[in-house]
PDB file of N, CA and C in Angstrom:
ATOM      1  N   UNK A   1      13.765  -3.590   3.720  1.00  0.00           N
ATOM      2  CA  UNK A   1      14.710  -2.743   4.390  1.00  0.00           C
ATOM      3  C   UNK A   1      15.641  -2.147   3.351  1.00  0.00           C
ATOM      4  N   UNK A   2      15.905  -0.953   3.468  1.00  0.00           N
ATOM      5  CA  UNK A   2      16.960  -0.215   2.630  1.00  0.00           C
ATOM      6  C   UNK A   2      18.202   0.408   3.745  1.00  0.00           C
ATOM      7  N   UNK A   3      19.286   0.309   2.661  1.00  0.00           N
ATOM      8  CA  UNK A   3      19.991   1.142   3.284  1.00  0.00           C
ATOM      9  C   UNK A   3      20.180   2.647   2.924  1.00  0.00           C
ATOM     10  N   UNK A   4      20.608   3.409   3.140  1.00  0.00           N
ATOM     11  CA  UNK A   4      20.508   5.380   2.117  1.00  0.00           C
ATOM     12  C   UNK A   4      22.075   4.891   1.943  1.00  0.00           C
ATOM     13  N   UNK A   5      22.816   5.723   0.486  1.00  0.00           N
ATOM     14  CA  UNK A   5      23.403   5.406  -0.597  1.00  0.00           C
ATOM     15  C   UNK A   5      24.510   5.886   0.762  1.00  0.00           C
ATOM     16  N   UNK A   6      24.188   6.752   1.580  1.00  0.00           N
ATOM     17  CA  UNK A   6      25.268   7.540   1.972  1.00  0.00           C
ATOM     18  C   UNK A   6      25.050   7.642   3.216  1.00  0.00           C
ATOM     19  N   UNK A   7      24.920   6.315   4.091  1.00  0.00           N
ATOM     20  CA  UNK A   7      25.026   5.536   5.281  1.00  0.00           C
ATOM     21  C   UNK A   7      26.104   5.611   5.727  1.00  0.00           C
ATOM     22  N   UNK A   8      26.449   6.138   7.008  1.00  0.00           N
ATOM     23  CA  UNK A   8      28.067   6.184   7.524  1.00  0.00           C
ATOM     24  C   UNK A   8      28.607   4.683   7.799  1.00  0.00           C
ATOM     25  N   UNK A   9      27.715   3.811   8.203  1.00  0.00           N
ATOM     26  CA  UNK A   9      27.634   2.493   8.919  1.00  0.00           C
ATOM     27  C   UNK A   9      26.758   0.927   7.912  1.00  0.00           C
ATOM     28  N   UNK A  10      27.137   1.124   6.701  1.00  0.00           N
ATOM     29  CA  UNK A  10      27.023   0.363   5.604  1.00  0.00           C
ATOM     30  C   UNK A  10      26.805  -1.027   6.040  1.00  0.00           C
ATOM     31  N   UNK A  11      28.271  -1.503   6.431  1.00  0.00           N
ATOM     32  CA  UNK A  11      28.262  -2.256   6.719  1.00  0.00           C
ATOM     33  C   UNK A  11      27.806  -3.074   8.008  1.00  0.00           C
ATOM     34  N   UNK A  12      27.484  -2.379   9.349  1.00  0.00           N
ATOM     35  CA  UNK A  12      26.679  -2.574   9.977  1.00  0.00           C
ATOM     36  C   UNK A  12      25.353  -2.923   9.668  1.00  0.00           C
ATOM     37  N   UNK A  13      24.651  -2.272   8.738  1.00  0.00           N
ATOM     38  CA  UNK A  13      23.605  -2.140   8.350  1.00  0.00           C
ATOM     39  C   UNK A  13      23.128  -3.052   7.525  1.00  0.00           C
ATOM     40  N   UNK A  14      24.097  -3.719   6.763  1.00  0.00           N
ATOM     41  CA  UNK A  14      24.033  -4.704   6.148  1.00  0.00           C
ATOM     42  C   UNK A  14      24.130  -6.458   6.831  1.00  0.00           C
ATOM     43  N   UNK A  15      24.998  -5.997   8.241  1.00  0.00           N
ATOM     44  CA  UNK A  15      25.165  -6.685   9.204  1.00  0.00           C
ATOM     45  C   UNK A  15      23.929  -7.512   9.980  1.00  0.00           C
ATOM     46  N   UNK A  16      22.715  -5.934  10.129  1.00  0.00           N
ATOM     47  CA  UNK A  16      21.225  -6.332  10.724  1.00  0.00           C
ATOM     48  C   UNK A  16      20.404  -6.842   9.809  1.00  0.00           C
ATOM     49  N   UNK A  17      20.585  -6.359   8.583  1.00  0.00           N
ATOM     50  CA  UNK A  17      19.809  -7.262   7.707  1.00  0.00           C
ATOM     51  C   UNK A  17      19.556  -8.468   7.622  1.00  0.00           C
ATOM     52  N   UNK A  18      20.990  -8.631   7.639  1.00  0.00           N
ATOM     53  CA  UNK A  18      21.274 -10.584   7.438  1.00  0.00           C
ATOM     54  C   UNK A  18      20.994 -11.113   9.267  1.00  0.00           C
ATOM     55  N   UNK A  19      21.111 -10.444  10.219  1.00  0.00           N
ATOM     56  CA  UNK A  19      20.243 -11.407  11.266  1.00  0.00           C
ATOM     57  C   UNK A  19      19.135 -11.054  11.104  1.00  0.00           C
ATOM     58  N   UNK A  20      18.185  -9.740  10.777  1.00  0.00           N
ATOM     59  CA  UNK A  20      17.004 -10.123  10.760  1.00  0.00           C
ATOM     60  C   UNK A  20      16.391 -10.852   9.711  1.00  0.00           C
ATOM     61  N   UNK A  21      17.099 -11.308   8.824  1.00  0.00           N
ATOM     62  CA  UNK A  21      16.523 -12.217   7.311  1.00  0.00           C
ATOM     63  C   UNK A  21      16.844 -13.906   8.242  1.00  0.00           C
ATOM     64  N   UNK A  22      17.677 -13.965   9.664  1.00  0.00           N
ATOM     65  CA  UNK A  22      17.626 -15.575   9.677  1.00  0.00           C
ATOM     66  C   UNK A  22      16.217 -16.191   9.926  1.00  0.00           C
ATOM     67  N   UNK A  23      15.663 -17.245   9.458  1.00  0.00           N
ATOM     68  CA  UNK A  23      14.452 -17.779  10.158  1.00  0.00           C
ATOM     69  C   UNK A  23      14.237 -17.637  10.883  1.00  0.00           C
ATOM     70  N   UNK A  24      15.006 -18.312  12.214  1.00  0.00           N
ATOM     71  CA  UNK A  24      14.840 -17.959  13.471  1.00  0.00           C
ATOM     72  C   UNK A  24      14.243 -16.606  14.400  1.00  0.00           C
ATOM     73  N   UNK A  25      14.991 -15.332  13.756  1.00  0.00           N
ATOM     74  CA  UNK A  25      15.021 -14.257  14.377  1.00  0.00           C
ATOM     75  C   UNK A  25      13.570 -14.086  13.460  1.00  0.00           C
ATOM     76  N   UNK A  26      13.153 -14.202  12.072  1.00  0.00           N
ATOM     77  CA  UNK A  26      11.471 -13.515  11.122  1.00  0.00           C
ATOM     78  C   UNK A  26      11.120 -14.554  12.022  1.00  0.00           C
ATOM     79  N   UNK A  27      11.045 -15.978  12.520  1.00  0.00           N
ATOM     80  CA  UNK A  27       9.891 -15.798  12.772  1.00  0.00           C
ATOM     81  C   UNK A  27       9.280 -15.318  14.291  1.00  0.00           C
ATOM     82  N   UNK A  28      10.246 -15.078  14.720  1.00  0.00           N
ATOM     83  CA  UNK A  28      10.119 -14.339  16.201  1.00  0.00           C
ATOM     84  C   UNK A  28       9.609 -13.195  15.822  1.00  0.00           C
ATOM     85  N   UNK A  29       9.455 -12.472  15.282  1.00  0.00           N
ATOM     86  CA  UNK A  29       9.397 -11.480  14.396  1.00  0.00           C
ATOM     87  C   UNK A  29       7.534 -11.769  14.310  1.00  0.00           C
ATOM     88  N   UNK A  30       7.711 -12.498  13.419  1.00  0.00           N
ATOM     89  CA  UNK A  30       6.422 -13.005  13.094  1.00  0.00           C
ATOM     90  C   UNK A  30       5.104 -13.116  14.040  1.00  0.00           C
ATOM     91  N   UNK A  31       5.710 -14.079  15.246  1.00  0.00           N
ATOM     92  CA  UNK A  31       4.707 -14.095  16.598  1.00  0.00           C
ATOM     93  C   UNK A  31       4.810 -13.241  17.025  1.00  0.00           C
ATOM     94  N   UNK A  32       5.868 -11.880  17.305  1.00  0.00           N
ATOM     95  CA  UNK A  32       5.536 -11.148  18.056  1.00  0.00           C
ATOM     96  C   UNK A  32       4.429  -9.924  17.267  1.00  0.00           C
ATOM     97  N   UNK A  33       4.446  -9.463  16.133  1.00  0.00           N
ATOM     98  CA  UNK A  33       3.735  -8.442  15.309  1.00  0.00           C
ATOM     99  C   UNK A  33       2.695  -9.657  14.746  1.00  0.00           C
ATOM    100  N   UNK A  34       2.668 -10.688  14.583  1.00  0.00           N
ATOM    101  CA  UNK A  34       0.984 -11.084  13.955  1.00  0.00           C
ATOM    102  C   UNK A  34       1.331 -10.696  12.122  1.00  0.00           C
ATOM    103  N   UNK A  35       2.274 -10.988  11.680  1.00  0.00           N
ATOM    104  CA  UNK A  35       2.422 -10.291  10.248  1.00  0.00           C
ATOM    105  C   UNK A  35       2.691 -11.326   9.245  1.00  0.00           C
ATOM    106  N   UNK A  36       3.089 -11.512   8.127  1.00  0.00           N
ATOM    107  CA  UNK A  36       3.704 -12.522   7.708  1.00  0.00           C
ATOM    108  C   UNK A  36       4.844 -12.205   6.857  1.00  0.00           C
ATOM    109  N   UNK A  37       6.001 -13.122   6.592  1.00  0.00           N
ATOM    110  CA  UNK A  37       7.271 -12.771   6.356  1.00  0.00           C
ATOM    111  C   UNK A  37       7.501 -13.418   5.115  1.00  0.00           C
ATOM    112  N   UNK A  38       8.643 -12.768   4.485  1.00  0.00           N
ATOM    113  CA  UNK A  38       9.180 -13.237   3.151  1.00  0.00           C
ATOM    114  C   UNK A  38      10.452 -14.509   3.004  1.00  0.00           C
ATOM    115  N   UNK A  39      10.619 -15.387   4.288  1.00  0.00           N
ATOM    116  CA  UNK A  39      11.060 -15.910   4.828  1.00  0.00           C
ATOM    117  C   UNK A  39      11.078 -17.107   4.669  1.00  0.00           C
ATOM    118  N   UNK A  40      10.834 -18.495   3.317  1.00  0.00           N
ATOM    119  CA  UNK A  40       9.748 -19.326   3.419  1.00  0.00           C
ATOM    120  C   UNK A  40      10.611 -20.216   5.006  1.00  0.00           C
ATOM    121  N   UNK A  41      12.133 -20.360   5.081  1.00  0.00           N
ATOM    122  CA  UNK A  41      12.379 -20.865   5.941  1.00  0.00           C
ATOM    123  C   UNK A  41      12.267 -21.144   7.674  1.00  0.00           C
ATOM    124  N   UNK A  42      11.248 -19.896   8.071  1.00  0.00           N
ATOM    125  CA  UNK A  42      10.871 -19.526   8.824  1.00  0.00           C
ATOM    126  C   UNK A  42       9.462 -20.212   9.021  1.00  0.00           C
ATOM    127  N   UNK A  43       8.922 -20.521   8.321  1.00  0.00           N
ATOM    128  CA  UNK A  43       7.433 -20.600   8.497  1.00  0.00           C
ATOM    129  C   UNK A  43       7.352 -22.112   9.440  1.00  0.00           C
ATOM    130  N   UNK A  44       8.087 -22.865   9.030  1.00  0.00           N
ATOM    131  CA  UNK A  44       7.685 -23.899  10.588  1.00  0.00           C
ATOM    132  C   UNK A  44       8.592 -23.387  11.617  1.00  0.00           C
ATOM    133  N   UNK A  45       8.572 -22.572  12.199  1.00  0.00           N
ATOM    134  CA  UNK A  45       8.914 -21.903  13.328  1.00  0.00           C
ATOM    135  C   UNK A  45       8.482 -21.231  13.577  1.00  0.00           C
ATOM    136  N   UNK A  46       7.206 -20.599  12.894  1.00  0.00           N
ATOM    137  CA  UNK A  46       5.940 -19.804  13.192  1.00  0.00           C
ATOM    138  C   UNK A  46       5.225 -20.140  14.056  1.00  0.00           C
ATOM    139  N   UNK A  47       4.586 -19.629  15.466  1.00  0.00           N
ATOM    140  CA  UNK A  47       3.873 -20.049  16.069  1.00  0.00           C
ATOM    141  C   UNK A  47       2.861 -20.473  15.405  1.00  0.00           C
ATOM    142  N   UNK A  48       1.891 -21.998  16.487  1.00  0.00           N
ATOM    143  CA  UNK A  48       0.854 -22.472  14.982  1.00  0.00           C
ATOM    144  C   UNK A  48      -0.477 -21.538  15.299  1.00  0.00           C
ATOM    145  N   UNK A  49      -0.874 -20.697  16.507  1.00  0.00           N
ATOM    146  CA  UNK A  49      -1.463 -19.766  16.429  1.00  0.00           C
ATOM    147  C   UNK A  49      -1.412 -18.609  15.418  1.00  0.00           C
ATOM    148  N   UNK A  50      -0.327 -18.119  14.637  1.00  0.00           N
ATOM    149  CA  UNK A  50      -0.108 -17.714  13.872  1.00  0.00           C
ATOM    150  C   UNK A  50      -0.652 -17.748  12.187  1.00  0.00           C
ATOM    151  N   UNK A  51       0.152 -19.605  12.777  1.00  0.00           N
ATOM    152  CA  UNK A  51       0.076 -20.041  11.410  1.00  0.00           C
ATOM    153  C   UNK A  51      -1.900 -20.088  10.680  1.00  0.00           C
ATOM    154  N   UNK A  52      -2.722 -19.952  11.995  1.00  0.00           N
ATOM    155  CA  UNK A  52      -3.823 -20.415  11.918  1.00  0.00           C
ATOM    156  C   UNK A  52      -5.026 -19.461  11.765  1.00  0.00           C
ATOM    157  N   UNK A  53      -4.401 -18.333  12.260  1.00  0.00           N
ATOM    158  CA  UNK A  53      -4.587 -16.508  12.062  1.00  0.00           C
ATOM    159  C   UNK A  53      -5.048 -16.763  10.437  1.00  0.00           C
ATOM    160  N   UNK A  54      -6.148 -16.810   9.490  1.00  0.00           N
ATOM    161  CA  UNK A  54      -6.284 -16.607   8.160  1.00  0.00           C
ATOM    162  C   UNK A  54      -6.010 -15.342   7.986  1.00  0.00           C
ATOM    163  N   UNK A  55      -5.911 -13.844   8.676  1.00  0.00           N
ATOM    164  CA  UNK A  55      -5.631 -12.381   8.515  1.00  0.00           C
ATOM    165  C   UNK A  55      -4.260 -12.777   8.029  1.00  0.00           C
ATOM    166  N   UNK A  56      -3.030 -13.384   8.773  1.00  0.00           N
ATOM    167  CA  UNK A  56      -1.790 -13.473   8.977  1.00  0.00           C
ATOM    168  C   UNK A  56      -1.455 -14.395   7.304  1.00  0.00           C
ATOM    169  N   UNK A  57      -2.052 -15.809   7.848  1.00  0.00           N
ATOM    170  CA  UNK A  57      -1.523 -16.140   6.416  1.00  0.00           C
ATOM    171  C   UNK A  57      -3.007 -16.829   5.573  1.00  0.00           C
ATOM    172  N   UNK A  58      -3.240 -16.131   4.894  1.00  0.00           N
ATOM    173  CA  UNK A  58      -4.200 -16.528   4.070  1.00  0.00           C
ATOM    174  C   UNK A  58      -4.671 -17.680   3.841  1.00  0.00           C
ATOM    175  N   UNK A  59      -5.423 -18.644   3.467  1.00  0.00           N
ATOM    176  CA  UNK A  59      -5.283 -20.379   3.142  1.00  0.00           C
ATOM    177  C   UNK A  59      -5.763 -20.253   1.657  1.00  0.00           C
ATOM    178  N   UNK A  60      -5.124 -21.519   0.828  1.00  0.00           N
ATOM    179  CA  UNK A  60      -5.044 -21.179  -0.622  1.00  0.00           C
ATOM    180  C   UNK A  60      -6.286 -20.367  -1.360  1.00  0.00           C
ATOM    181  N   UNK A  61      -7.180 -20.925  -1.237  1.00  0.00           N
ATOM    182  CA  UNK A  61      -8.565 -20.509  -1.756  1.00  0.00           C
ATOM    183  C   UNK A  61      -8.681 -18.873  -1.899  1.00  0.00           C
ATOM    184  N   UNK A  62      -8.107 -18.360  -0.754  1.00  0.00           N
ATOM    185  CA  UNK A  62      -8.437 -16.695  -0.691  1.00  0.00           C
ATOM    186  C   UNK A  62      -7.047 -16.214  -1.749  1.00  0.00           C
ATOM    187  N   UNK A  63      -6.173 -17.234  -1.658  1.00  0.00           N
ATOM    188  CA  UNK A  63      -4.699 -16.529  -2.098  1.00  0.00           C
ATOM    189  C   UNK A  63      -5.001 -16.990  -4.198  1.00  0.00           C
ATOM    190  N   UNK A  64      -5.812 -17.563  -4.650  1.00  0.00           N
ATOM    191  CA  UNK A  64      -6.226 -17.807  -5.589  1.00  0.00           C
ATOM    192  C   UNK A  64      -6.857 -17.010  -6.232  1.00  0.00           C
ATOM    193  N   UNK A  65      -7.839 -15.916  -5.856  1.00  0.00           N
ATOM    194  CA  UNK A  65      -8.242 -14.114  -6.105  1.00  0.00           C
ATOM    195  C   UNK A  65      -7.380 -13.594  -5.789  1.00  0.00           C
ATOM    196  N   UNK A  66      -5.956 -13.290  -5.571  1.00  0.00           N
ATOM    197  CA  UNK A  66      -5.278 -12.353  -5.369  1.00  0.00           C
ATOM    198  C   UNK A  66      -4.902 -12.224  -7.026  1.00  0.00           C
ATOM    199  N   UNK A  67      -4.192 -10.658  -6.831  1.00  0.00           N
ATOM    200  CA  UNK A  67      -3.406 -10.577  -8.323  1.00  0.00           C
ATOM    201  C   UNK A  67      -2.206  -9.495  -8.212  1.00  0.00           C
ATOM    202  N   UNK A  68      -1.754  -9.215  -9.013  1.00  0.00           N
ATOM    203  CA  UNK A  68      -0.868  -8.019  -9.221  1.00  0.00           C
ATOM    204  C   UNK A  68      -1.270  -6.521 -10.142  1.00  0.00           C
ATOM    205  N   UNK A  69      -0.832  -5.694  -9.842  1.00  0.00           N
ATOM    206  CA  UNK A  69      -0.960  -4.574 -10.692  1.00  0.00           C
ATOM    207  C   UNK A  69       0.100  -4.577 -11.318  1.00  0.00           C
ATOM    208  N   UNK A  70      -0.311  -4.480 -13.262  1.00  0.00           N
ATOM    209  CA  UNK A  70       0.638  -4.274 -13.376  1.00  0.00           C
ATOM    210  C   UNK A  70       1.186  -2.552 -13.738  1.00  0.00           C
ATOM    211  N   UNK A  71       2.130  -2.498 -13.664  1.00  0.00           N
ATOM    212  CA  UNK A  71       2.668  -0.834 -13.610  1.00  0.00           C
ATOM    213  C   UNK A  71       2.045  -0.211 -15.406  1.00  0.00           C
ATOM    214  N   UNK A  72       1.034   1.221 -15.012  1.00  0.00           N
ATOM    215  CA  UNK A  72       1.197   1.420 -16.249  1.00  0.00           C
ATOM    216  C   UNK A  72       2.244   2.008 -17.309  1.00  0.00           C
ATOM    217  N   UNK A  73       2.152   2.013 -18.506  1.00  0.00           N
ATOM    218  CA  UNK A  73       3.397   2.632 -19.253  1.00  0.00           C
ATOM    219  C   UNK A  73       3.163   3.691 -19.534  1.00  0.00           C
ATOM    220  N   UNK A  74       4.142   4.565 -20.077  1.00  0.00           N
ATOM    221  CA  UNK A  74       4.373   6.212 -19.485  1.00  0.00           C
ATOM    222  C   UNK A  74       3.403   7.358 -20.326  1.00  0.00           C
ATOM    223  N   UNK A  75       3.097   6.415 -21.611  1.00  0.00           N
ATOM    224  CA  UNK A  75       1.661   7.298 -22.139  1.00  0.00           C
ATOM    225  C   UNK A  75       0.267   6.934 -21.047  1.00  0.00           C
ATOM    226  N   UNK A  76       0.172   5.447 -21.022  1.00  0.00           N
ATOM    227  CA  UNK A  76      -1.165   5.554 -19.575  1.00  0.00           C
ATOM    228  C   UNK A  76      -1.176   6.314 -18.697  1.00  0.00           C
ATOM    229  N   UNK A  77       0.109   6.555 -18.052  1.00  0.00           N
ATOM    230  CA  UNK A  77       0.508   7.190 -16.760  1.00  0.00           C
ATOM    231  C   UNK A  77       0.187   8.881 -17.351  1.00  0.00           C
ATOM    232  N   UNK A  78       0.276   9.060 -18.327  1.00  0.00           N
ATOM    233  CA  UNK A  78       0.515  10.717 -18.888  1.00  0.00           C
ATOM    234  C   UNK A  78      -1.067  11.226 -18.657  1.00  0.00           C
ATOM    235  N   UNK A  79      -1.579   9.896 -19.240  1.00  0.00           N
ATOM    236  CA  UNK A  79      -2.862  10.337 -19.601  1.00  0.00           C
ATOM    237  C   UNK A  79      -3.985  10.417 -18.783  1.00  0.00           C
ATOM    238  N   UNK A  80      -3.697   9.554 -17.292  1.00  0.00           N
ATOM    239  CA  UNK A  80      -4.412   8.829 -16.344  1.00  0.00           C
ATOM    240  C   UNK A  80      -3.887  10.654 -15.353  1.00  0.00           C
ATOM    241  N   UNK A  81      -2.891  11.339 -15.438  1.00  0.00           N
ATOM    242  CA  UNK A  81      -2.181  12.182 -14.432  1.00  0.00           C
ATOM    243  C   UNK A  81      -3.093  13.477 -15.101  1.00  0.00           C
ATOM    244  N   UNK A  82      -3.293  13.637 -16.685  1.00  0.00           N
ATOM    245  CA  UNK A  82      -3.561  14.839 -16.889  1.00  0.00           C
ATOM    246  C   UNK A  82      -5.014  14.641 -16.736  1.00  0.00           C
ATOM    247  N   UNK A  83      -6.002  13.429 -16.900  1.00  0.00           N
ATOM    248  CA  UNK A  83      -6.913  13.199 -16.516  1.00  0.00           C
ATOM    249  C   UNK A  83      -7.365  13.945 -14.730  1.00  0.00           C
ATOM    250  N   UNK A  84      -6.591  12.975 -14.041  1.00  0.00           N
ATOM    251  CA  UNK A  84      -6.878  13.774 -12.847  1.00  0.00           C
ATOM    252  C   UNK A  84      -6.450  15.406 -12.031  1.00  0.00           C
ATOM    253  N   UNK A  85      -5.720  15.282 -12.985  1.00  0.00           N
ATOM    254  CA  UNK A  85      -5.447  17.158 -13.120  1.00  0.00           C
ATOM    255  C   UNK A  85      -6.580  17.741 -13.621  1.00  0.00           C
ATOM    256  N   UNK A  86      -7.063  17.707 -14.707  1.00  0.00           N
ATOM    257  CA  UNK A  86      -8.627  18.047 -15.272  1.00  0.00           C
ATOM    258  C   UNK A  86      -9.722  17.805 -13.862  1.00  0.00           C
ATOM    259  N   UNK A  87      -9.613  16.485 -13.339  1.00  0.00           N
ATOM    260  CA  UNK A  87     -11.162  16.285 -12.599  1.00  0.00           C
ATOM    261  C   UNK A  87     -10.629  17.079 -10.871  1.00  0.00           C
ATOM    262  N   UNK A  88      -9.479  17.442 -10.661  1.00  0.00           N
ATOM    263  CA  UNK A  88      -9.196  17.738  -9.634  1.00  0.00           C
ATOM    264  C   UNK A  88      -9.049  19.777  -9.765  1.00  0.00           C
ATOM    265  N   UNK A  89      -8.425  19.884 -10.717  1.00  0.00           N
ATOM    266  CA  UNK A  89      -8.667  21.915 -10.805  1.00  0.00           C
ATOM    267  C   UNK A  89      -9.655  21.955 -11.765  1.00  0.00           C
ATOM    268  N   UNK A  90      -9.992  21.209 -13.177  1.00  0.00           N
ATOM    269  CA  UNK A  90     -10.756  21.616 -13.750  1.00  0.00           C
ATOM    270  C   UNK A  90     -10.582  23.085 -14.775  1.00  0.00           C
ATOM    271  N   UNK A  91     -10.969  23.325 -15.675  1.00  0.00           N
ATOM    272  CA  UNK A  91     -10.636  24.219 -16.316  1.00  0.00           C
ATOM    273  C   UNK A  91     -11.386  25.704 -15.838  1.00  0.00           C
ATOM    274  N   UNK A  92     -11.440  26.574 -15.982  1.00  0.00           N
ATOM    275  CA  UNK A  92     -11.789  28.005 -15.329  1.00  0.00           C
ATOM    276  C   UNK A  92     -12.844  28.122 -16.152  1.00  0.00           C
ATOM    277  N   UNK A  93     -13.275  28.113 -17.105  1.00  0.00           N
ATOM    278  CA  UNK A  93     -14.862  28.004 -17.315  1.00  0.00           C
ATOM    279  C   UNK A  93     -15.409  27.126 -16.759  1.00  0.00           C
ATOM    280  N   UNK A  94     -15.142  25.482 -16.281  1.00  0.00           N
ATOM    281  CA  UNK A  94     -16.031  24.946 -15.527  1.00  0.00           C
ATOM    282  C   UNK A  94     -15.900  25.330 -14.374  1.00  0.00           C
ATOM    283  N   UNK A  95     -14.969  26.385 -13.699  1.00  0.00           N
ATOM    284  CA  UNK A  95     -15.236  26.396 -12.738  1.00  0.00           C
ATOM    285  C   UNK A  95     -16.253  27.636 -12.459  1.00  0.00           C
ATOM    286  N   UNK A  96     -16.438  28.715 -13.283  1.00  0.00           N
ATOM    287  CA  UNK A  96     -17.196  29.372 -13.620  1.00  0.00           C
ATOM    288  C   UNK A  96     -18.476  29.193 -13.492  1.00  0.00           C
ATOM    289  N   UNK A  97     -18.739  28.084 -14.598  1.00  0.00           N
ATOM    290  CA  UNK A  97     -20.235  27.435 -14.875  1.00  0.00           C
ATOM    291  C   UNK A  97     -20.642  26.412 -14.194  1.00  0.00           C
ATOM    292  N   UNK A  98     -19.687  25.812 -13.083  1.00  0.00           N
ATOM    293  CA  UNK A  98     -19.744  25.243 -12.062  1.00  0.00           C
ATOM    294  C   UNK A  98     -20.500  25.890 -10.923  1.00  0.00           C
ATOM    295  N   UNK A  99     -20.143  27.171 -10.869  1.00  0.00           N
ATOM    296  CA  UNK A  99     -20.287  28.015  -9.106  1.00  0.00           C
ATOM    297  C   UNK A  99     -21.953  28.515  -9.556  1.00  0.00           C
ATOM    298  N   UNK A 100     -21.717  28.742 -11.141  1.00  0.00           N
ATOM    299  CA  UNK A 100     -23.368  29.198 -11.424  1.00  0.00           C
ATOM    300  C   UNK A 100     -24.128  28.656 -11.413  1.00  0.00           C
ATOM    301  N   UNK A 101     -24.186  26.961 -11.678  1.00  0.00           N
ATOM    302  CA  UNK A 101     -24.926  25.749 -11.023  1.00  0.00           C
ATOM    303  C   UNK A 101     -25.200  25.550  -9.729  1.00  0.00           C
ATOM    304  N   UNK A 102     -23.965  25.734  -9.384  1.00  0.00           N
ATOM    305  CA  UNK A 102     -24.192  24.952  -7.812  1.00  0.00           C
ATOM    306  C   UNK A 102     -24.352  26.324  -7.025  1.00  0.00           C
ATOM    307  N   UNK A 103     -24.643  27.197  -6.843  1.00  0.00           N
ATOM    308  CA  UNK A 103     -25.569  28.275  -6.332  1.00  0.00           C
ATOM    309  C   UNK A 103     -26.615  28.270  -5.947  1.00  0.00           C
ATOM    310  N   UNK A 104     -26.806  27.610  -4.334  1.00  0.00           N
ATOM    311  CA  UNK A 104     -28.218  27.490  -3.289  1.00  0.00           C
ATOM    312  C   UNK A 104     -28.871  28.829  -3.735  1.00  0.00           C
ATOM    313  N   UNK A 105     -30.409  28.057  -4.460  1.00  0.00           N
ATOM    314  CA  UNK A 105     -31.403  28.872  -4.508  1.00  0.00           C
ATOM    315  C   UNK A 105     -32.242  29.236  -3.372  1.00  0.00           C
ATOM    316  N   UNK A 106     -32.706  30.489  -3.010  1.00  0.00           N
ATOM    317  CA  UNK A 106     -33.309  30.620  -2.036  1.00  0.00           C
ATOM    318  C   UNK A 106     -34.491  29.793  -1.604  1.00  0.00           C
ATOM    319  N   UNK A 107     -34.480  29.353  -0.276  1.00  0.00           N
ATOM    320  CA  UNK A 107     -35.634  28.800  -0.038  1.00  0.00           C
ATOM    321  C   UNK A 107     -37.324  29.338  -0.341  1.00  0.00           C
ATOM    322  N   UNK A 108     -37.903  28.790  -1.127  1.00  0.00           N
ATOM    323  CA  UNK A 108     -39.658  29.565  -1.440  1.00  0.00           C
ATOM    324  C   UNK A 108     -40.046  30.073   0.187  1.00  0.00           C
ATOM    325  N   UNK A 109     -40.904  30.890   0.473  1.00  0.00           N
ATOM    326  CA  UNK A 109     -41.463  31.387   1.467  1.00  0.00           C
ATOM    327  C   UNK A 109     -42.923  30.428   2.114  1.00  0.00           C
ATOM    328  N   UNK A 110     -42.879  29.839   2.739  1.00  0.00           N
ATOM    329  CA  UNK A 110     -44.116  29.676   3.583  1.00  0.00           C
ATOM    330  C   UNK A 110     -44.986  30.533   3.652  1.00  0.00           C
ATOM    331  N   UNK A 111     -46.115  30.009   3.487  1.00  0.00           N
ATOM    332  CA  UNK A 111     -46.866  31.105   3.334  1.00  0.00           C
ATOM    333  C   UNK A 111     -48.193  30.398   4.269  1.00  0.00           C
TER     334      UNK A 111
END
C-alpha cells in the first residue's frame, strides 16, 4: 500500500494501514481472497483450509526453486533496451530486405 506524497488525508491513510497490517484483520483478509500475506503473525489465524491450499501457501519443497531477480545495472539495462529497440523497429534496410523476403510468391498454376 502507498500513500501519494500529496494525500489530503495522510494521516488517515496511514491510520488504515496499520488496521489492515493487524493479524487479525490480514488474516481475514486472507480467507476471504485465498491470497497469502506478509503478516507472519497472522498465519495461525489463517483458516486451515487456507493454510492447506498449496496455490495459497506453497509447502517448503516448491518454495526451495523459488529465486529472485536480481535488478540489472544501468549498462545491462542500456544494452538489453537498445537491443530490443533493434528487434522491435529494426533498422530500415532490414526492413527493406525484410518485405523483399517475406513477399508471398505466387501460387504455381495447376495444370
Amino acid at each position: 500500500m502507498v500513500i501519494p506524497a500529496d494525500a489530503p488525508n495522510a494521516d488517515n491513510a496511514h491510520a488504515f494501514i496499520n488496521y489492515v497490517l493487524q493479524p487479525k484483520v490480514m488474516a481475514k483478509i486472507t480467507n476471504a481472497v485465498q491470497y497469502p500475506n506478509a503478516v507472519p503473525d497472522s498465519l495461525s489465524l489463517v483458516s486451515k483450509e487456507a493454510m492447506a491450499d498449496k496455490d495459497v501457501f506453497p509447502p517448503v519443497e516448491a518454495l526451495k526453486n523459488l529465486y529472485t531477480v536480481v535488478p540489472s545495472s544501468q549498462a545491462e539495462q542500456r544494452t538489453i533496451s537498445r537491443t530490443w529497440t533493434r528487434i522491435k523497429g529494426g533498422s530500415r534496410r532490414q526492413q527493406i530486405l525484410g518485405r523483399r523476403t517475406c513477399r508471398r510468391q505466387p501460387r504455381p498454376q495447376r495444370r
